[in-house]
ModelCIF file with pLDDT and N, C-alpha, C, O atoms, coordinates in Angstrom:
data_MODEL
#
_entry.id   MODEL 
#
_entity.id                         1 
_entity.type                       polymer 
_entity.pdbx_number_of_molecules   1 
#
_entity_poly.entity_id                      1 
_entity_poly.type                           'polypeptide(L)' 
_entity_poly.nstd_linkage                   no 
_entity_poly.nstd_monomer                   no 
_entity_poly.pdbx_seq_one_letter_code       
;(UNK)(UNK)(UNK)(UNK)(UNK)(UNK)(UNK)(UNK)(UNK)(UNK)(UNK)(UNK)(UNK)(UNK)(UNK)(UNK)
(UNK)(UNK)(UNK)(UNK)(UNK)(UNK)(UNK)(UNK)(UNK)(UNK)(UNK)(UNK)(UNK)(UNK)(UNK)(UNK)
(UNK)(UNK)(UNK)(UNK)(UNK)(UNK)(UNK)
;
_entity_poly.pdbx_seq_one_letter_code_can   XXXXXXXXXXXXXXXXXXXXXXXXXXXXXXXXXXXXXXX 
_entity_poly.pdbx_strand_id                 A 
#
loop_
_entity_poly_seq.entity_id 
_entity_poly_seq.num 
_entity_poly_seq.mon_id 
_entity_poly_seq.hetero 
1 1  UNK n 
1 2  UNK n 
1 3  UNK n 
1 4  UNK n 
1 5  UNK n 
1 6  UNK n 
1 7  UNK n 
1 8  UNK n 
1 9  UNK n 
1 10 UNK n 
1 11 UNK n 
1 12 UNK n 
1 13 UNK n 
1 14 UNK n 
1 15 UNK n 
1 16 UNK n 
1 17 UNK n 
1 18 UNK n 
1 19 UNK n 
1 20 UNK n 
1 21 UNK n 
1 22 UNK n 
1 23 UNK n 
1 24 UNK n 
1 25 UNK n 
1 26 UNK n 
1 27 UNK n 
1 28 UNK n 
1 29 UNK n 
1 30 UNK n 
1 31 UNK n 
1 32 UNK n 
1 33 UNK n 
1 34 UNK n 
1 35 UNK n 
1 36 UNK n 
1 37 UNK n 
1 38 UNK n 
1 39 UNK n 
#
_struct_asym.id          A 
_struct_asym.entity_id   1 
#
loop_
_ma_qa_metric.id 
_ma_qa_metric.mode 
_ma_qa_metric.name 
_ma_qa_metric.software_group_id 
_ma_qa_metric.type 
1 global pLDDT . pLDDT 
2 local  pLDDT . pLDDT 
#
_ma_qa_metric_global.metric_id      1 
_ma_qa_metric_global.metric_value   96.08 
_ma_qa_metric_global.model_id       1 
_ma_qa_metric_global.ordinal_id     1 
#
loop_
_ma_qa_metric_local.label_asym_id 
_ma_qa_metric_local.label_comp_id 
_ma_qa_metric_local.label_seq_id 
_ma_qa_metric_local.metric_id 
_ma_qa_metric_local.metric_value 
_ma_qa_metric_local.model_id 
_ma_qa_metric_local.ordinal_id 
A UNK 1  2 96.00 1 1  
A UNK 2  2 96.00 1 2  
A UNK 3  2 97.00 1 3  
A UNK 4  2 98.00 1 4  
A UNK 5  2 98.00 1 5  
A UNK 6  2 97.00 1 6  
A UNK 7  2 97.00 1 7  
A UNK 8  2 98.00 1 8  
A UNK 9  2 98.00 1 9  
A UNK 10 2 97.00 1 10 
A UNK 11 2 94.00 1 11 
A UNK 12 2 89.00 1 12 
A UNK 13 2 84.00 1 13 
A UNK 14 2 85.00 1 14 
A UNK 15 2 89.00 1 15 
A UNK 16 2 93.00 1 16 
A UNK 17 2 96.00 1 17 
A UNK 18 2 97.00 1 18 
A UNK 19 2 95.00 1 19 
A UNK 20 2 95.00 1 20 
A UNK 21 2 96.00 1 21 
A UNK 22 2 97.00 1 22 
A UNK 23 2 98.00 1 23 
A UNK 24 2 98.00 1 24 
A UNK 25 2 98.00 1 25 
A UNK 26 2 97.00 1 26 
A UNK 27 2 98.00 1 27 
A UNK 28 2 98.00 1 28 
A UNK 29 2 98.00 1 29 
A UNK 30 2 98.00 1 30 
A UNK 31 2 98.00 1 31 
A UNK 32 2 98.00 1 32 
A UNK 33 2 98.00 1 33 
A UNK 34 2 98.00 1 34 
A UNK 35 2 98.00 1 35 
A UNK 36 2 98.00 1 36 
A UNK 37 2 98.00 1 37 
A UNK 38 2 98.00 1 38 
A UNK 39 2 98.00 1 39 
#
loop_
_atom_site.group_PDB 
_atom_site.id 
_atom_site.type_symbol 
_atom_site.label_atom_id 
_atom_site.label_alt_id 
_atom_site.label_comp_id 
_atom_site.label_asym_id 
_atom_site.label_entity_id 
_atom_site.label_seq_id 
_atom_site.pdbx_PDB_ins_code 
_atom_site.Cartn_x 
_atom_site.Cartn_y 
_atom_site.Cartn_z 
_atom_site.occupancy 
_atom_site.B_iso_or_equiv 
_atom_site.pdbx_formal_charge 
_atom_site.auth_seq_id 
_atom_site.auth_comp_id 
_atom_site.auth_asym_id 
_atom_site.auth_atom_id 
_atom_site.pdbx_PDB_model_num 
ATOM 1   N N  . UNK A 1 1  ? 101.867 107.180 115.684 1.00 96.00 ? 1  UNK A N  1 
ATOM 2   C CA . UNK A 1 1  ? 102.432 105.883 115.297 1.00 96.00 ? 1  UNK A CA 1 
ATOM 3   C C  . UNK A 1 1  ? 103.662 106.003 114.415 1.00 96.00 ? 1  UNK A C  1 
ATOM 4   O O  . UNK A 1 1  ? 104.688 105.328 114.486 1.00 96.00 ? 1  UNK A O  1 
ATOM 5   N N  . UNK A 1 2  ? 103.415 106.839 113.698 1.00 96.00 ? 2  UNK A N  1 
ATOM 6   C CA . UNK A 1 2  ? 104.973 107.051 112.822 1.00 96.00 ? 2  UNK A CA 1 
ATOM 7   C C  . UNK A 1 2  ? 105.960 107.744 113.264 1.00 96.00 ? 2  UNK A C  1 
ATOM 8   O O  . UNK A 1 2  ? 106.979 107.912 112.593 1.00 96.00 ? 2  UNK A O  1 
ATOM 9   N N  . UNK A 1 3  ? 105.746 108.361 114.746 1.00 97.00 ? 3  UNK A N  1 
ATOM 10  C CA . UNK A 1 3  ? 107.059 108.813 115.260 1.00 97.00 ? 3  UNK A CA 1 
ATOM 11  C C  . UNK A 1 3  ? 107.601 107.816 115.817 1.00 97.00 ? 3  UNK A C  1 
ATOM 12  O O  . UNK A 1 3  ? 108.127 108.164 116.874 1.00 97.00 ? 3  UNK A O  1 
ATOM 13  N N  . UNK A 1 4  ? 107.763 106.339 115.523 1.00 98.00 ? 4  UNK A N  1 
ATOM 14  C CA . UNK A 1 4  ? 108.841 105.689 116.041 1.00 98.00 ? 4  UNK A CA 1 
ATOM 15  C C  . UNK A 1 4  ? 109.299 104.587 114.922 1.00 98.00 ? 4  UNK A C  1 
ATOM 16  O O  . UNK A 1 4  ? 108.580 104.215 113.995 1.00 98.00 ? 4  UNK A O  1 
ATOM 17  N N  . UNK A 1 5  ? 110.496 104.181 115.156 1.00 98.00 ? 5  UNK A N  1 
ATOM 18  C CA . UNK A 1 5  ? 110.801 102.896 114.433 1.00 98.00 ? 5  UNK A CA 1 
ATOM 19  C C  . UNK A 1 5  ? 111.160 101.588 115.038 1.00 98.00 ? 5  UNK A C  1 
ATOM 20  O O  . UNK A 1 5  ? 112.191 101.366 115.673 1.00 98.00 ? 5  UNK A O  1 
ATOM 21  N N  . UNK A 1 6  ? 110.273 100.801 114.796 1.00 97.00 ? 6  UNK A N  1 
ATOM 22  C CA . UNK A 1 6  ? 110.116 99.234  115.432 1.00 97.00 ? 6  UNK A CA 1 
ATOM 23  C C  . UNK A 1 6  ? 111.612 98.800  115.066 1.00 97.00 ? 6  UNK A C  1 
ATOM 24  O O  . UNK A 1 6  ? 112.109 99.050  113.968 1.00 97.00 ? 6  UNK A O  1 
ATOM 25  N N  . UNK A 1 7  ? 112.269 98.136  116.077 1.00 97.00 ? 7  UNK A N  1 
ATOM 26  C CA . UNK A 1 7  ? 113.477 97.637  115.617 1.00 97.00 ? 7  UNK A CA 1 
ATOM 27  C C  . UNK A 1 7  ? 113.811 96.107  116.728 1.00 97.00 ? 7  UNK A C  1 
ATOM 28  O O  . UNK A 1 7  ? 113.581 95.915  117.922 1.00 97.00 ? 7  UNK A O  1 
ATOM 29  N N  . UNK A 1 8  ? 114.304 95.426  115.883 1.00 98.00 ? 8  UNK A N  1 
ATOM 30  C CA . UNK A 1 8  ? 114.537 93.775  117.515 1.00 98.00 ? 8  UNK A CA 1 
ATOM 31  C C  . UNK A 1 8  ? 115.279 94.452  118.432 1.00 98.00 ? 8  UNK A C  1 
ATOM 32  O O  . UNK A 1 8  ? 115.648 95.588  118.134 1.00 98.00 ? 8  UNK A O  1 
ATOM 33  N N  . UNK A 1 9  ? 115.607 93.936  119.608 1.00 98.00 ? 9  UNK A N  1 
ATOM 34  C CA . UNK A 1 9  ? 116.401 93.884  120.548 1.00 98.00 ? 9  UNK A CA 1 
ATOM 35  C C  . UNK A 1 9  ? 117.099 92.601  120.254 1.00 98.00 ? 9  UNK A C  1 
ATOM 36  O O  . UNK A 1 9  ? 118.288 92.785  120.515 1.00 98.00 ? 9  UNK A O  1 
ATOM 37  N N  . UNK A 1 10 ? 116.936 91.594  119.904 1.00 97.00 ? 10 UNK A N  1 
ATOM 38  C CA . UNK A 1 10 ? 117.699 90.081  119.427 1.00 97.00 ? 10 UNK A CA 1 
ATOM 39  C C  . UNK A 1 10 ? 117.421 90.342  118.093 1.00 97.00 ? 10 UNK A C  1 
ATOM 40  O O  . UNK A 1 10 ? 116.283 90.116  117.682 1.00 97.00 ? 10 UNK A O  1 
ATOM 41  N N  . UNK A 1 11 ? 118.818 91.060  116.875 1.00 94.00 ? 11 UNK A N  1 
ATOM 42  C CA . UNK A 1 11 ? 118.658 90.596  115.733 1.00 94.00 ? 11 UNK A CA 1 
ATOM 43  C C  . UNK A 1 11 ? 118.612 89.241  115.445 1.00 94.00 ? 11 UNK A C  1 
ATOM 44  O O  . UNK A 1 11 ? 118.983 88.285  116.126 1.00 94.00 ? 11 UNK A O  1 
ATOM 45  N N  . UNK A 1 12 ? 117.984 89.299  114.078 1.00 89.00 ? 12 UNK A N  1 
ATOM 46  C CA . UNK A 1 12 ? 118.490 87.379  113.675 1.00 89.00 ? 12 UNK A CA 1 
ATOM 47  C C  . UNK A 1 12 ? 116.994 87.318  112.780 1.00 89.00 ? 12 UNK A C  1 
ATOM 48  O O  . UNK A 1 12 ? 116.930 86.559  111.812 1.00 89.00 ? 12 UNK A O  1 
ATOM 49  N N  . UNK A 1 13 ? 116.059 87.985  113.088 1.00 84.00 ? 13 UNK A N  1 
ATOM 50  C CA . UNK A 1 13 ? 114.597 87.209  113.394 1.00 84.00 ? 13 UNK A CA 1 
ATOM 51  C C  . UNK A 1 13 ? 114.097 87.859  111.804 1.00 84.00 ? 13 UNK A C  1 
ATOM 52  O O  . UNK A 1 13 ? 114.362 89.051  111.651 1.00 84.00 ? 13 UNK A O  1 
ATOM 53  N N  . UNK A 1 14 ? 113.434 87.184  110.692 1.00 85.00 ? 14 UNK A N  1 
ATOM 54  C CA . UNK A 1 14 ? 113.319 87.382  109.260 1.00 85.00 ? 14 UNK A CA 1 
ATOM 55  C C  . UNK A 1 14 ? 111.917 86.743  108.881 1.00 85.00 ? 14 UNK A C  1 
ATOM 56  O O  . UNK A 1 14 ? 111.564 85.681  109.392 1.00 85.00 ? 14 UNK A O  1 
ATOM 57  N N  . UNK A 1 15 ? 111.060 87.492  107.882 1.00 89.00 ? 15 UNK A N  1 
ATOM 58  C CA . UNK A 1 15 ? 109.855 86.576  107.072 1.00 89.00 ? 15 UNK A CA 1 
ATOM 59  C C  . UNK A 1 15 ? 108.729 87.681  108.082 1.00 89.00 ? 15 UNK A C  1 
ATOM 60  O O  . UNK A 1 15 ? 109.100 88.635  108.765 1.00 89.00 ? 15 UNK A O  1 
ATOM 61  N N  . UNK A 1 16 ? 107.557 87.270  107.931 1.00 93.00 ? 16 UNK A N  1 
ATOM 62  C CA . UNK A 1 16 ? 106.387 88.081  107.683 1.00 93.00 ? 16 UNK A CA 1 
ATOM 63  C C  . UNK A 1 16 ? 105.905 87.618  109.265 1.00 93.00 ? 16 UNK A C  1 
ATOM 64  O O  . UNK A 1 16 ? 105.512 88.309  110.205 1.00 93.00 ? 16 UNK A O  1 
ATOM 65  N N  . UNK A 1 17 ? 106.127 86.037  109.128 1.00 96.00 ? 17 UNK A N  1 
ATOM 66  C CA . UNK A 1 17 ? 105.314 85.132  110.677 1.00 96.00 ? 17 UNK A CA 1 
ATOM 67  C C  . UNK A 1 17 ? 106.929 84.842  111.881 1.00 96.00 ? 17 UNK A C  1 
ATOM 68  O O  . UNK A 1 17 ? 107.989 84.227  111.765 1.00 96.00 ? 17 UNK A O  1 
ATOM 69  N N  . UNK A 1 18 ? 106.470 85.438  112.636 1.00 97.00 ? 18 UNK A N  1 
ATOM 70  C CA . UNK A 1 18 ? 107.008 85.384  114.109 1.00 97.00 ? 18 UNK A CA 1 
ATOM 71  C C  . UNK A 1 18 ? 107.408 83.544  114.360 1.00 97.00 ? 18 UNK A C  1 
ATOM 72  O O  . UNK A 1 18 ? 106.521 82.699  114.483 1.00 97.00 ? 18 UNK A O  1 
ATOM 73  N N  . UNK A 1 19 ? 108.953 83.214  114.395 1.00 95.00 ? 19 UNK A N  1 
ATOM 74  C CA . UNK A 1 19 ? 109.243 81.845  114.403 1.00 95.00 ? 19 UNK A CA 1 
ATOM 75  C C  . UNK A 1 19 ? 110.590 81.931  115.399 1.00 95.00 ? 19 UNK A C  1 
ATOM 76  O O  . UNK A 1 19 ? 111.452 81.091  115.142 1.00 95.00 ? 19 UNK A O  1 
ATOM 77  N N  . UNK A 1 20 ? 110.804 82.631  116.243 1.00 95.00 ? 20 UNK A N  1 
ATOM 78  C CA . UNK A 1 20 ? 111.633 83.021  116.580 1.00 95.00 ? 20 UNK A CA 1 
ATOM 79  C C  . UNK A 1 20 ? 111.736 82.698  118.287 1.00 95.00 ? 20 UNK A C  1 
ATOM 80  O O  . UNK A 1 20 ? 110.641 82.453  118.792 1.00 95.00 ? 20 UNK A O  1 
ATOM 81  N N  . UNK A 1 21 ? 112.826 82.672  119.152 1.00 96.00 ? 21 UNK A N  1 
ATOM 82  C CA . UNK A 1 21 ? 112.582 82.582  120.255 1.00 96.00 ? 21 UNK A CA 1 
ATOM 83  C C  . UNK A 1 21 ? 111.424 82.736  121.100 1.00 96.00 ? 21 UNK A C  1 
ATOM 84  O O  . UNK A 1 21 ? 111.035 83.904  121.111 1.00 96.00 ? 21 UNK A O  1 
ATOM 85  N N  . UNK A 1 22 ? 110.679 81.876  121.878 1.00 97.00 ? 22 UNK A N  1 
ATOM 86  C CA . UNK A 1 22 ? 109.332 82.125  122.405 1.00 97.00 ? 22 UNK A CA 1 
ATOM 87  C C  . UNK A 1 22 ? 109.745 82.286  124.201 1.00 97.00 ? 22 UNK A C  1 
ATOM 88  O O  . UNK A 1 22 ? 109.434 81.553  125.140 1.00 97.00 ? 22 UNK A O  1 
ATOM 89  N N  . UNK A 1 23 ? 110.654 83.708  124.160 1.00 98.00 ? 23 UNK A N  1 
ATOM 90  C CA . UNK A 1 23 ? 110.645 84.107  126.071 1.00 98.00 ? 23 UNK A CA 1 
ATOM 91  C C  . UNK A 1 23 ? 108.671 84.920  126.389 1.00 98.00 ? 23 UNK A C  1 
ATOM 92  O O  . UNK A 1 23 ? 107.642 85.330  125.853 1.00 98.00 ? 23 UNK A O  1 
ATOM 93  N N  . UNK A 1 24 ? 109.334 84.670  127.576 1.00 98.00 ? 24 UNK A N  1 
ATOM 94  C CA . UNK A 1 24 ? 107.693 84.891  128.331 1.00 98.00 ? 24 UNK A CA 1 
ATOM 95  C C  . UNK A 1 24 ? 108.537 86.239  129.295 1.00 98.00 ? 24 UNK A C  1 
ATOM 96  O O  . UNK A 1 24 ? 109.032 85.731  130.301 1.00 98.00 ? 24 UNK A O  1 
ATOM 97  N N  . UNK A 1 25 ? 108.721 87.289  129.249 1.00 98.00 ? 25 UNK A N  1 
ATOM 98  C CA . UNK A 1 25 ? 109.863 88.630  129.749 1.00 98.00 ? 25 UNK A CA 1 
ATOM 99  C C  . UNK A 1 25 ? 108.405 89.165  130.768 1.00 98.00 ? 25 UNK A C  1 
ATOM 100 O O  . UNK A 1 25 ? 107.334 89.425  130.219 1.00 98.00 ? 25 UNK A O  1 
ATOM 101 N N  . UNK A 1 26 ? 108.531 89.230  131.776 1.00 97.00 ? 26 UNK A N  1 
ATOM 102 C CA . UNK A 1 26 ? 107.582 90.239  133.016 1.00 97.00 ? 26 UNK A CA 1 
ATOM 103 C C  . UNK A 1 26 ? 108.268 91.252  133.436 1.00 97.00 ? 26 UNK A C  1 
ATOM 104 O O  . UNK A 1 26 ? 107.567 92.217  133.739 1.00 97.00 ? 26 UNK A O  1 
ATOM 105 N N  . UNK A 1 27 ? 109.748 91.427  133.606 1.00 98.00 ? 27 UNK A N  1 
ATOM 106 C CA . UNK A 1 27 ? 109.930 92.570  134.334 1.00 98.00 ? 27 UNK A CA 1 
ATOM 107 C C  . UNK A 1 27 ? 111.439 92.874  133.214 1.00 98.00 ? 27 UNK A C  1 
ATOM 108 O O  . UNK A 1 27 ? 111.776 92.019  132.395 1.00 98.00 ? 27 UNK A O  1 
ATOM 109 N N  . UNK A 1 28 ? 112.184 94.174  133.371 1.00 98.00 ? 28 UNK A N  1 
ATOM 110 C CA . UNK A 1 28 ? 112.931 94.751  133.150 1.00 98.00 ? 28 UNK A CA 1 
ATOM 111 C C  . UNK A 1 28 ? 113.087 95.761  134.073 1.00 98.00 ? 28 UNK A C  1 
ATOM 112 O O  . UNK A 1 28 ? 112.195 96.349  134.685 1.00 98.00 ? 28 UNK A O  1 
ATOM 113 N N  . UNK A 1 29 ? 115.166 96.045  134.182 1.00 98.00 ? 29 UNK A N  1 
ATOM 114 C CA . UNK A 1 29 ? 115.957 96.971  134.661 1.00 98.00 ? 29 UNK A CA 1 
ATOM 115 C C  . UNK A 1 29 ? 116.744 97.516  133.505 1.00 98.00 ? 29 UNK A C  1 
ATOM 116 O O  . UNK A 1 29 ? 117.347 96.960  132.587 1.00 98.00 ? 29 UNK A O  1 
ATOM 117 N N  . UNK A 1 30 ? 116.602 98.467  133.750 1.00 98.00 ? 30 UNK A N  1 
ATOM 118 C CA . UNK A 1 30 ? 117.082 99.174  132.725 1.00 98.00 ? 30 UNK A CA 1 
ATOM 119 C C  . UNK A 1 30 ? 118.294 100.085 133.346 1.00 98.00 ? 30 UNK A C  1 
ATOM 120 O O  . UNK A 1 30 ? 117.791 101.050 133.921 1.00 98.00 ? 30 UNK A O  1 
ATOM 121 N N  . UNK A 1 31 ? 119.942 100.102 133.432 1.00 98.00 ? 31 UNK A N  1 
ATOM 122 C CA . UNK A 1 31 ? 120.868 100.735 133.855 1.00 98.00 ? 31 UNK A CA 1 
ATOM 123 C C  . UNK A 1 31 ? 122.175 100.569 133.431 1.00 98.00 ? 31 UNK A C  1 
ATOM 124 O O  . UNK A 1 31 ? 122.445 99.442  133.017 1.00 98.00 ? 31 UNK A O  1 
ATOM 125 N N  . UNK A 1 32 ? 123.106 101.443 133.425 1.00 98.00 ? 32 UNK A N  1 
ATOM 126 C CA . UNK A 1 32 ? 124.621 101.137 133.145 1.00 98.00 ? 32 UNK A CA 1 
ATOM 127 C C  . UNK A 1 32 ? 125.045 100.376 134.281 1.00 98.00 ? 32 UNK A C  1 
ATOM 128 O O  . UNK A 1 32 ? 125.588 100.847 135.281 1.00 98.00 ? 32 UNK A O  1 
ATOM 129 N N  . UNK A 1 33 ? 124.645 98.652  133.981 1.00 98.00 ? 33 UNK A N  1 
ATOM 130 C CA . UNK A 1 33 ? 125.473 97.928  134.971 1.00 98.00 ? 33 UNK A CA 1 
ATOM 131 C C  . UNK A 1 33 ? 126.661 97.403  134.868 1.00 98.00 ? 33 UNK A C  1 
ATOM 132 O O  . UNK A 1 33 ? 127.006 96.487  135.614 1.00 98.00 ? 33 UNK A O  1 
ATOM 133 N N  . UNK A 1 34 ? 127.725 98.078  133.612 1.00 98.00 ? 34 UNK A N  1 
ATOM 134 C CA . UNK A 1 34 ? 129.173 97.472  133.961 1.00 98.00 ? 34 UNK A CA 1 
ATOM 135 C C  . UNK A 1 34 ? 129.580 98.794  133.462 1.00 98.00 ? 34 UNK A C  1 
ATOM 136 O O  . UNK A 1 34 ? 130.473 98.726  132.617 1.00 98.00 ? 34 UNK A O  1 
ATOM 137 N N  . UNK A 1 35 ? 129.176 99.965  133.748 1.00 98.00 ? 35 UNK A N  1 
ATOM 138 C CA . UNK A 1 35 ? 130.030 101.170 134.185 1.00 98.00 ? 35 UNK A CA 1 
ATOM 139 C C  . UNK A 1 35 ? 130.997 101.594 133.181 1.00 98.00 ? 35 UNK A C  1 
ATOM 140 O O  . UNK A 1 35 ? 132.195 101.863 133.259 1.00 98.00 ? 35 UNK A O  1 
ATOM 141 N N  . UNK A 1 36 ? 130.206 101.585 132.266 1.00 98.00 ? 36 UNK A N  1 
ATOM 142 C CA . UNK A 1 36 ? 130.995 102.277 130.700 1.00 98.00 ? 36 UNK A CA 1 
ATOM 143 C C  . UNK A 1 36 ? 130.078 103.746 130.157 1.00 98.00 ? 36 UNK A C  1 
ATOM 144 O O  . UNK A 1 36 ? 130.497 104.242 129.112 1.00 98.00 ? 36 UNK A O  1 
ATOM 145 N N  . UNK A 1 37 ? 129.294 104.191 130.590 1.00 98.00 ? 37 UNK A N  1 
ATOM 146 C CA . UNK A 1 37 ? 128.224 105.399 130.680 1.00 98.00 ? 37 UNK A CA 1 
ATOM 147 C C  . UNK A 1 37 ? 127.107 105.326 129.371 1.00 98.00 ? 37 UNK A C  1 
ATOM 148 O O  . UNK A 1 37 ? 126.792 106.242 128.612 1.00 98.00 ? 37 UNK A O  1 
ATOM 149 N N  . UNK A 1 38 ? 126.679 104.061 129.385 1.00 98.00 ? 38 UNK A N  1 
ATOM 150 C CA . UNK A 1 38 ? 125.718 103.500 128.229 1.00 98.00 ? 38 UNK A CA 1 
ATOM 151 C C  . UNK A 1 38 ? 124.921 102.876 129.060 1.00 98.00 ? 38 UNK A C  1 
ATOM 152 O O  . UNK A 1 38 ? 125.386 102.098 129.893 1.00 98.00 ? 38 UNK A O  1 
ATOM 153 N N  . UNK A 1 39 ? 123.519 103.137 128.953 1.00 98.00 ? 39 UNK A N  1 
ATOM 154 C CA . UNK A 1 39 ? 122.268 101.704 129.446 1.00 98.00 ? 39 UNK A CA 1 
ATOM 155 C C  . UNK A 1 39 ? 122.554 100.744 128.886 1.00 98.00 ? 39 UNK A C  1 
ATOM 156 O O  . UNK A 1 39 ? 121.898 99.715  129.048 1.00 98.00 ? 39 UNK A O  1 
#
């Protein structure tokens, strides 16, 4: 558990209780889709 560090993907989000955008996410692609050599 401590080999990783929890971090957002949408900064912004602050405080102890979760108040923040409510997406419902099922799938992900994960790729360099505008061809700069970064995911």
């Amino acid at each position: 558990p401590d080999a990783y560090r929890a971090t957002e993907l949408v900064p912004g989000q602050a405080g102890r209780t979760y108040t923040g955008p409510e997406w419902n996410s099922n799938a992900v692609a994960i790729a360099d889709f505008d061809g700069d050599g970064h995911d």
